[in-house]
Protein backbone atom coordinates (compact mmCIF):
# COMPACT_ATOMS: atom_id res chain seq x y z
CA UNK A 1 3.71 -9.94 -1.35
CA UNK A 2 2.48 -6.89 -3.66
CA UNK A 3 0.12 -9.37 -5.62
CA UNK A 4 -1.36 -11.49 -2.86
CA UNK A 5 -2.47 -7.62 -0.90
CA UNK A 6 -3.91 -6.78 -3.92
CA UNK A 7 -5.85 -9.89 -4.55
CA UNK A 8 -6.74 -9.71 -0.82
CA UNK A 9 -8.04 -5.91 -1.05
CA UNK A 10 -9.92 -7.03 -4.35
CA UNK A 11 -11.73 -9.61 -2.66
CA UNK A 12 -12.63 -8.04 0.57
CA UNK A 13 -13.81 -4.88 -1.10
CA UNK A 14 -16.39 -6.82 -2.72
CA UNK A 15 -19.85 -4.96 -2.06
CA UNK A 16 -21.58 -6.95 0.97
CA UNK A 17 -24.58 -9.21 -0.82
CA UNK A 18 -28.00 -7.56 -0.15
CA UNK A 19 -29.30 -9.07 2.41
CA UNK A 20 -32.28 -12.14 2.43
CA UNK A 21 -35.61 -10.96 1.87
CA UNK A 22 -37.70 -11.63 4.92
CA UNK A 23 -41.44 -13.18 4.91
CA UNK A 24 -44.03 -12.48 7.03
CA UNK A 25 -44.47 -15.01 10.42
CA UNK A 26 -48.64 -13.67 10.87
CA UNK A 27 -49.97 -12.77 7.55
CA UNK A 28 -53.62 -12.94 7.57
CA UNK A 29 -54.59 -14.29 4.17
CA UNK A 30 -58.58 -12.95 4.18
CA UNK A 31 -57.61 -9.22 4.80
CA UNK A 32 -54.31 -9.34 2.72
CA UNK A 33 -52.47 -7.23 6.04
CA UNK A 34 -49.30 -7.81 7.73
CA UNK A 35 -48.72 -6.90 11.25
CA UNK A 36 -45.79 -3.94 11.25
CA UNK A 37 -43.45 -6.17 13.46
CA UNK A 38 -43.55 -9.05 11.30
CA UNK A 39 -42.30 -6.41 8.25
CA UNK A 40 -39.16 -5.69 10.35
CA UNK A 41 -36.47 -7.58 8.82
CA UNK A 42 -34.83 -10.03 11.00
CA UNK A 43 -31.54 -9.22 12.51
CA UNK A 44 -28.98 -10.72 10.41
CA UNK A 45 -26.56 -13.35 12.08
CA UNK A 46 -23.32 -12.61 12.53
CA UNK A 47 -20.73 -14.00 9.73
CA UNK A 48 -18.14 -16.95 11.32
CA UNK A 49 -15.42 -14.59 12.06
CA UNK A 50 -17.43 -12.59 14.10
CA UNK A 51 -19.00 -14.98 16.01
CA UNK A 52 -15.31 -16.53 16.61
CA UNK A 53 -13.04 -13.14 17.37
CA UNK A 54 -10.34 -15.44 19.14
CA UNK A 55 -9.66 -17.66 16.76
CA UNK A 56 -10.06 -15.45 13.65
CA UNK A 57 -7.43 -12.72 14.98
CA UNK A 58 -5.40 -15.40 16.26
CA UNK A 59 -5.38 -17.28 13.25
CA UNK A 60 -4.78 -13.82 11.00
CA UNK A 61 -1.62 -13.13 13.28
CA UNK A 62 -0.15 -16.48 13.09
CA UNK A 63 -0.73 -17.13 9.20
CA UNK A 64 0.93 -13.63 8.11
CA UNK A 65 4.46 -13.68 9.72
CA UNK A 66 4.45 -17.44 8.34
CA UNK A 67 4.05 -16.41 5.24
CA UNK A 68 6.23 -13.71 5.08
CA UNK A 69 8.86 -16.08 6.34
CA UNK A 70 8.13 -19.13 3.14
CA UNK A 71 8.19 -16.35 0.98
CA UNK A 72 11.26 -14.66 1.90
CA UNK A 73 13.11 -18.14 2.38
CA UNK A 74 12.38 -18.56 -1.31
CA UNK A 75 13.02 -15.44 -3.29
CA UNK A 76 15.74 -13.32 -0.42
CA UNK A 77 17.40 -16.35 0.88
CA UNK A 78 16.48 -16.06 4.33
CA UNK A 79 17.92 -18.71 6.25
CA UNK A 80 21.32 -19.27 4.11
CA UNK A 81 23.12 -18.33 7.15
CA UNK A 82 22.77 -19.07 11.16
CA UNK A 83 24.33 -15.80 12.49
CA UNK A 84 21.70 -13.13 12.84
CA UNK A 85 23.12 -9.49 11.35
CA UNK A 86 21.71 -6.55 12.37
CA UNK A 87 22.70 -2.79 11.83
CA UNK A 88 22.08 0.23 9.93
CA UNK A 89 22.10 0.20 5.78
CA UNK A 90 22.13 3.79 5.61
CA UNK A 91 19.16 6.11 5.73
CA UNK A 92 18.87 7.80 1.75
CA UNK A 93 22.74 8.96 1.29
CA UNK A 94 23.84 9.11 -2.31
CA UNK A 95 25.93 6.05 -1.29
CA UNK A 96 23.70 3.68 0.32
CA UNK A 97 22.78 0.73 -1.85
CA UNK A 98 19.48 1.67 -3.53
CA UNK A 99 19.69 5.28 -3.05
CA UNK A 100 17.13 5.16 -0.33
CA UNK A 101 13.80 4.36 -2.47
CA UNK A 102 14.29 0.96 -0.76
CA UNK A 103 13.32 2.84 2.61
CA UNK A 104 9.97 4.29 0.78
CA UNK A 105 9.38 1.44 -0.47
CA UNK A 106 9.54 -0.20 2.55
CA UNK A 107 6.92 2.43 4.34
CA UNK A 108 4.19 1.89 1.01
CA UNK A 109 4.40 -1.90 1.72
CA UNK A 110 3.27 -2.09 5.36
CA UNK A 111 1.37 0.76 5.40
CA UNK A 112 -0.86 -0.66 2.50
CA UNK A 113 -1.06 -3.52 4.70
CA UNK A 114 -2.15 -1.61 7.54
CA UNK A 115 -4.72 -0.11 5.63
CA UNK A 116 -5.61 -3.49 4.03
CA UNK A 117 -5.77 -5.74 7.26
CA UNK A 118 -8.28 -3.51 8.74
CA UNK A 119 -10.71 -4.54 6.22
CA UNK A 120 -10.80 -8.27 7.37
CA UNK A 121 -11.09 -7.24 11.22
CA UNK A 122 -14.12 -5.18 10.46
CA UNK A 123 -15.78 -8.68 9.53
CA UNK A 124 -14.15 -9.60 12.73
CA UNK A 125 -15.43 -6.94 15.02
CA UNK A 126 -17.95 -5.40 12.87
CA UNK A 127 -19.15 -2.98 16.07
CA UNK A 128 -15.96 -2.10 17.19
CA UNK A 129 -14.09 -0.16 14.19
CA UNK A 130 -11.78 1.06 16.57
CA UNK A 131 -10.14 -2.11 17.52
CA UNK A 132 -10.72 -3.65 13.98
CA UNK A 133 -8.00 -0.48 12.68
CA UNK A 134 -5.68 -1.21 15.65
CA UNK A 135 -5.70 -5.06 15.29
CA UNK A 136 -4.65 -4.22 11.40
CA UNK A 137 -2.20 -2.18 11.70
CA UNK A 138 -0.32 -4.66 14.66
CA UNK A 139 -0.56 -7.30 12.07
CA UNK A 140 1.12 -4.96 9.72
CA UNK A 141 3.57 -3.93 12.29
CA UNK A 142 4.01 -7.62 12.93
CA UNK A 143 4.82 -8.38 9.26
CA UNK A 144 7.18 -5.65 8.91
CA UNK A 145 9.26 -7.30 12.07
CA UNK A 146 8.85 -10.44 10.35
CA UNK A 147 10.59 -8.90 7.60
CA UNK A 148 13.52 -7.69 9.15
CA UNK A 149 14.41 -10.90 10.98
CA UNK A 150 14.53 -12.59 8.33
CA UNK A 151 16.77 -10.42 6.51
CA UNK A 152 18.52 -11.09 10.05
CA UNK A 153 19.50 -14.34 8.72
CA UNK A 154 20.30 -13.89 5.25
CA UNK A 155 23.80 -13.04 4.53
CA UNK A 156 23.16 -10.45 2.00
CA UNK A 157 20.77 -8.59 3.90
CA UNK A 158 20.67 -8.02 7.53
CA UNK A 159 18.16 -6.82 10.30
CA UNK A 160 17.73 -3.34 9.27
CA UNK A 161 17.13 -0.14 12.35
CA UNK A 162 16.16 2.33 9.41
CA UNK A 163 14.07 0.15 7.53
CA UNK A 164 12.02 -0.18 10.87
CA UNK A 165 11.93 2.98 11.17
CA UNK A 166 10.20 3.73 7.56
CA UNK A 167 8.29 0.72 8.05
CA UNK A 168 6.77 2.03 11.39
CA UNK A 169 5.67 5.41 9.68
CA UNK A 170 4.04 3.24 7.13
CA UNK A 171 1.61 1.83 10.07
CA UNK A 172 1.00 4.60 12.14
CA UNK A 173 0.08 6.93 8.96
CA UNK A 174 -2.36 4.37 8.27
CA UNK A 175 -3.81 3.98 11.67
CA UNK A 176 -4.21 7.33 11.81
CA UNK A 177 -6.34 7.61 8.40
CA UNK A 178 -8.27 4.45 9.98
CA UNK A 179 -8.80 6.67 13.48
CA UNK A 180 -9.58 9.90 12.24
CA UNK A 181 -11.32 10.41 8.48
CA UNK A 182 -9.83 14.41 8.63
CA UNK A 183 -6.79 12.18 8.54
CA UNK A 184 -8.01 10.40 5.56
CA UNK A 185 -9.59 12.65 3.98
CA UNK A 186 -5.96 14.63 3.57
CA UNK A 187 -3.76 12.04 2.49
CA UNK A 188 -2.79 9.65 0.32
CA UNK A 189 0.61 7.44 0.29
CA UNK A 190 0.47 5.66 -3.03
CA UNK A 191 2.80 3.63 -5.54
CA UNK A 192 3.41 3.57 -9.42
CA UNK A 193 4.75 0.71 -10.99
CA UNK A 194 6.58 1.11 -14.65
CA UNK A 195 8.72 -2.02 -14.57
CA UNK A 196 12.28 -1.15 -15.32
CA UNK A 197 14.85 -1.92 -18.04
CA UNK A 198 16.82 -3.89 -15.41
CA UNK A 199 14.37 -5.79 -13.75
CA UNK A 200 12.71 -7.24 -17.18
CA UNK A 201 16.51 -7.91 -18.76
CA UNK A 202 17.58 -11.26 -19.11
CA UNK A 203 20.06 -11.09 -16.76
CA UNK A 204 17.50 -10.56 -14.33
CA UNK A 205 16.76 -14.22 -12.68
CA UNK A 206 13.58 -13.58 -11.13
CA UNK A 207 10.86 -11.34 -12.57
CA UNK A 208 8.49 -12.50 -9.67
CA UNK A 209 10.23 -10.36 -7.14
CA UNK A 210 8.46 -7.13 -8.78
CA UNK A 211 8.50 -5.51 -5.20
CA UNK A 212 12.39 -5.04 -4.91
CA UNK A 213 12.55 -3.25 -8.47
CA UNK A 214 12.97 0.01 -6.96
CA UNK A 215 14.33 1.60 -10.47
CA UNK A 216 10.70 1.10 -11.59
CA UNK A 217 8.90 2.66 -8.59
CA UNK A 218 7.91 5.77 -7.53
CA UNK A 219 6.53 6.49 -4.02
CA UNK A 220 4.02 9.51 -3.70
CA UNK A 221 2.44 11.08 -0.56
CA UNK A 222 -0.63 13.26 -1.58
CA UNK A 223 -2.12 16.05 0.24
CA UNK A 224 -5.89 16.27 -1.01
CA UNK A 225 -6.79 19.31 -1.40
CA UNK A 226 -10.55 18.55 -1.00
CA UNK A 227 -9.97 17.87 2.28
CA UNK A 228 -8.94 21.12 3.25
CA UNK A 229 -12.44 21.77 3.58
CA UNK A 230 -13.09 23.62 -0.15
CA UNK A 231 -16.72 23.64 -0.98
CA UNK A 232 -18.11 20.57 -3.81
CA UNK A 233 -18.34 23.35 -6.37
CA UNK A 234 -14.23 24.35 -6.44
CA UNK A 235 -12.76 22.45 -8.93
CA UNK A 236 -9.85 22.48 -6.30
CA UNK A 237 -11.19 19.93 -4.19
CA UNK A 238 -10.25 17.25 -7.18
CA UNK A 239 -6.95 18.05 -7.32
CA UNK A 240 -3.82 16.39 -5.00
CA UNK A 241 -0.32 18.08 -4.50
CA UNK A 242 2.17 15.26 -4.54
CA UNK A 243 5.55 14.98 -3.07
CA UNK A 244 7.42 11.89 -4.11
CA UNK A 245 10.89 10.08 -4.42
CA UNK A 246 11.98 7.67 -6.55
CA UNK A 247 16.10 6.41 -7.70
CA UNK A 248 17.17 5.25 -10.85
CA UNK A 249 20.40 2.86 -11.83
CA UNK A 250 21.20 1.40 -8.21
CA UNK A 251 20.24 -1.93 -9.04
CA UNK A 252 22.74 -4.63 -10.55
CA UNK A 253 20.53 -5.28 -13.40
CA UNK A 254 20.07 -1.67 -14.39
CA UNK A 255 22.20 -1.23 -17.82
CA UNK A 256 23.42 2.30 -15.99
CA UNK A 257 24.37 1.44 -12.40
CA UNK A 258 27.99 0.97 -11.32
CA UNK A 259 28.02 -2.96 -11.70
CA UNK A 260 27.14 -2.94 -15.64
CA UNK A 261 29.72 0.36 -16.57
CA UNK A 262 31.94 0.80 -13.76
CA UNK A 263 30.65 4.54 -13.21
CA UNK A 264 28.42 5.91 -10.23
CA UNK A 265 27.60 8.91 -12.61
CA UNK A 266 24.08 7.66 -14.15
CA UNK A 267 22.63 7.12 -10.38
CA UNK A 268 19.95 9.42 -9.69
CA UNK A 269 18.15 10.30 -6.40
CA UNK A 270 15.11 12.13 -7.33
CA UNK A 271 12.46 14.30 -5.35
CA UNK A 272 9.37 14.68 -7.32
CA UNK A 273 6.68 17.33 -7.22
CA UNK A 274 3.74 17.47 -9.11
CA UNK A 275 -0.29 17.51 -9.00
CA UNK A 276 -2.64 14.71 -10.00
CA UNK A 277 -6.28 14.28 -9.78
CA UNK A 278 -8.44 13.21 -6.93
CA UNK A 279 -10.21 9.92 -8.89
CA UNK A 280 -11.37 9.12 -5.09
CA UNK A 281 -13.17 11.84 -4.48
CA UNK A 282 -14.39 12.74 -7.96
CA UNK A 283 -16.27 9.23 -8.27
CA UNK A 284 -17.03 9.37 -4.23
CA UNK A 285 -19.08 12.57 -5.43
CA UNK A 286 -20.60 11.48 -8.59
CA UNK A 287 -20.55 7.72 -9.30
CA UNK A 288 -23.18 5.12 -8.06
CA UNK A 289 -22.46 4.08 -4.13
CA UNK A 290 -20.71 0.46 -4.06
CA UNK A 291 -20.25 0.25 -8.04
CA UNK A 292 -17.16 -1.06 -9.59
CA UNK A 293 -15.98 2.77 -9.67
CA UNK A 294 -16.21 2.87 -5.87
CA UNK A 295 -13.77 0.47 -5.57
CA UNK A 296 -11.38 1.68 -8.20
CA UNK A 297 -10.99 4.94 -6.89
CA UNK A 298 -10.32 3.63 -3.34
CA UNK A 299 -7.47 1.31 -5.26
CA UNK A 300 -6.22 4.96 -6.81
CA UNK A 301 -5.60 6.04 -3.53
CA UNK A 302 -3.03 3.21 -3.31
CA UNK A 303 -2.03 2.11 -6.42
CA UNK A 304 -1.21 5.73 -8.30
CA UNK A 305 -2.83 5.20 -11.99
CA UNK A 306 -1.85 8.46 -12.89
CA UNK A 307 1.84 7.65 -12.88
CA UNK A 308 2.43 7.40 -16.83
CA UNK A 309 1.29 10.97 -17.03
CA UNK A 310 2.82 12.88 -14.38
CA UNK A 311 2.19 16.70 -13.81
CA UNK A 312 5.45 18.06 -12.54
CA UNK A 313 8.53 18.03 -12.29
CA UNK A 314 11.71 15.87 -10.08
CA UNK A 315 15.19 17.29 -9.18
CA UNK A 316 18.11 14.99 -9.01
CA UNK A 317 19.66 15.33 -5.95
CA UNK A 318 22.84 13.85 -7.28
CA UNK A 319 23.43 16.01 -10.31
CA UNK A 320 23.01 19.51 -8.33
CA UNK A 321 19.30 19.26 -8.11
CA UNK A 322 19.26 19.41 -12.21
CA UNK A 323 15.31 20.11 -13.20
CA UNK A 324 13.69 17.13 -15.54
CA UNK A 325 10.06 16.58 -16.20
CA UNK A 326 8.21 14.23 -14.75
CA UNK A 327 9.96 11.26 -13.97
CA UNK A 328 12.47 11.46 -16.22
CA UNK A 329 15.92 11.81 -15.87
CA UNK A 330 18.90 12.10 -17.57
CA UNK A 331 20.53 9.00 -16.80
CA UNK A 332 20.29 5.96 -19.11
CA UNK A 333 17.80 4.04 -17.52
CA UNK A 334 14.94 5.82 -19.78
């Protein structure tokens, strides 16, 4: 699900093409002069999803909750059972079965959908941003219920209350960075990726399913300092105070968790906090309008690059919040 948003967000943040260059209708050819209305350039026609709203939204809300279900009847076994399950998992207790950075990463995932869906309903209803934000962040909202009934119906899973509830967070953070820029302009929620021991050992059956290795992810919210208003000359205003969470040695595969040495003591629940740069902003200020760089700093905001170099420092809830750098911990994950 990870890799098609991605591919989606690549492709719809293409830079629009320029548009046709428009002739003069009345040149006269003796003087060489061209009437000032015929130098207006013709109002461009709207692009096929605009000019069918109906059928475009309908079609995006019908094709994403049927996706959501193929691919979660092929890699989470949705469906291997007819009794629906429903309940609570646990919120981010020591105990509960991935420490809680399932929840997190539950809350990343549909709100970078919710900022990603947007994008396609602004070709949709290019003159009404409002409803373009709202109409993403329901189909968001729409895959995260998806989701959940399908875990409904798999007999390792069940219909989750608190993953709804992270999930829902996820959306309405991102509507409100899509309703109000100061919003925006403040936060980030992004996601770093360093694939795990566990999830690329050969016990490990399926290496597609990169989005449940949650012993290889860290979830960060950012608070950008440049949008507290500091002036373009303060260094400040590149810099982001982050806040994150990640858990190590929950998962089966993990050569540390409980199922590989009988022991509970390697799991880690970790709070990070740290600072990283603003890449957003920094290129937003000083690189070229609609270059490649545009469009990697808005995936920074997302997609945390800066993870493999991390400014600060976690505490491990489970150990009496014992102090470790970065992301590491002492556990034998790393």
């Amino acid at each position: 699900m990870h890799l098609l948003l991605l591919l989606l967000q690549w492709q719809l943040a293409q830079p629009p093409a320029p548009p046709p260059a428009t002739t003069a209708d009345h040149e006269n050819p003796a003087s060489g002069i061209v009437p000032d209305s015929a130098k207006r350039s013709a109002p461009l026609r709207p692009g096929i999803l605009a000019r069918n709203p109906v059928t475009s939204t309908a079609a995006a809300y019908a094709f994403i909750p049927v996706f959501a279900t193929l691919v979660g009847m092929q890699m989470w076994e949705w469906g291997d059972t007819t009794h629906f399950k429903a309940g609570s998992d646990g919120w981010m207790e020591r105990r509960q079965t991935h420490g809680g950075a399932d929840k997190t990463g539950h809350m990343w995932s549909f709100y970078f959908g919710a900022r990603l869906f947007p994008i396609y309903f602004r070709e949709v209803y290019p003159a009404e941003p409002r409803k373009a934000a709202l109409f993403g962040a329901g189909l968001s909202f729409l895959g995260s219920v998806a989701v959940e009934l399908g875990d409904g119906f798999a007999s390792a899973y069940g219909f989750s209350y608190t993953d709804m509830v992270f999930n829902t967070a996820g959306v309405l953070l991102a509507l409100a960075q899509e309703l109000w820029p100061a919003v925006d302009d403040l936060l980030d929620l992004s996601l770093f990726v360093n694939y795990s021991p566990g999830f690329l050992s050969p016990k490990n059956p399926n290496k597609f399913d990169f989005a449940t290795d949650y012993s290889g992810q860290v979830i960060t919210l950012h608070l950008r300092l440049g949008g507290l208003g500091l002036s373009r000359d303060n260094p400040l205003r590149y810099l982001r105070l982050d806040l994150g969470y990640f858990a190590r040695c929950y998962e089966v595969n993990d050569g540390c968790s409980k199922e590989a040495l009988g022991t509970r003591d390697y799991e880690t629940r970790n709070v990070y906090f740290g600072v990283s740069f603003d890449l957003a902003r920094m290129i937003r200020d000083h690189g070229e309008r609609d270059s490649w760089w545009q469009h990697f700093g808005t995936a920074s905001r997302v997609f945390n690059v800066q993870g493999f170099v991390p400014l600060g420092f976690n505490l491990d809830l489970n150990h009496g919040r014992a102090v470790n750098f970065g992301q590491n911990t002492d556990s034998q994950l790393r």
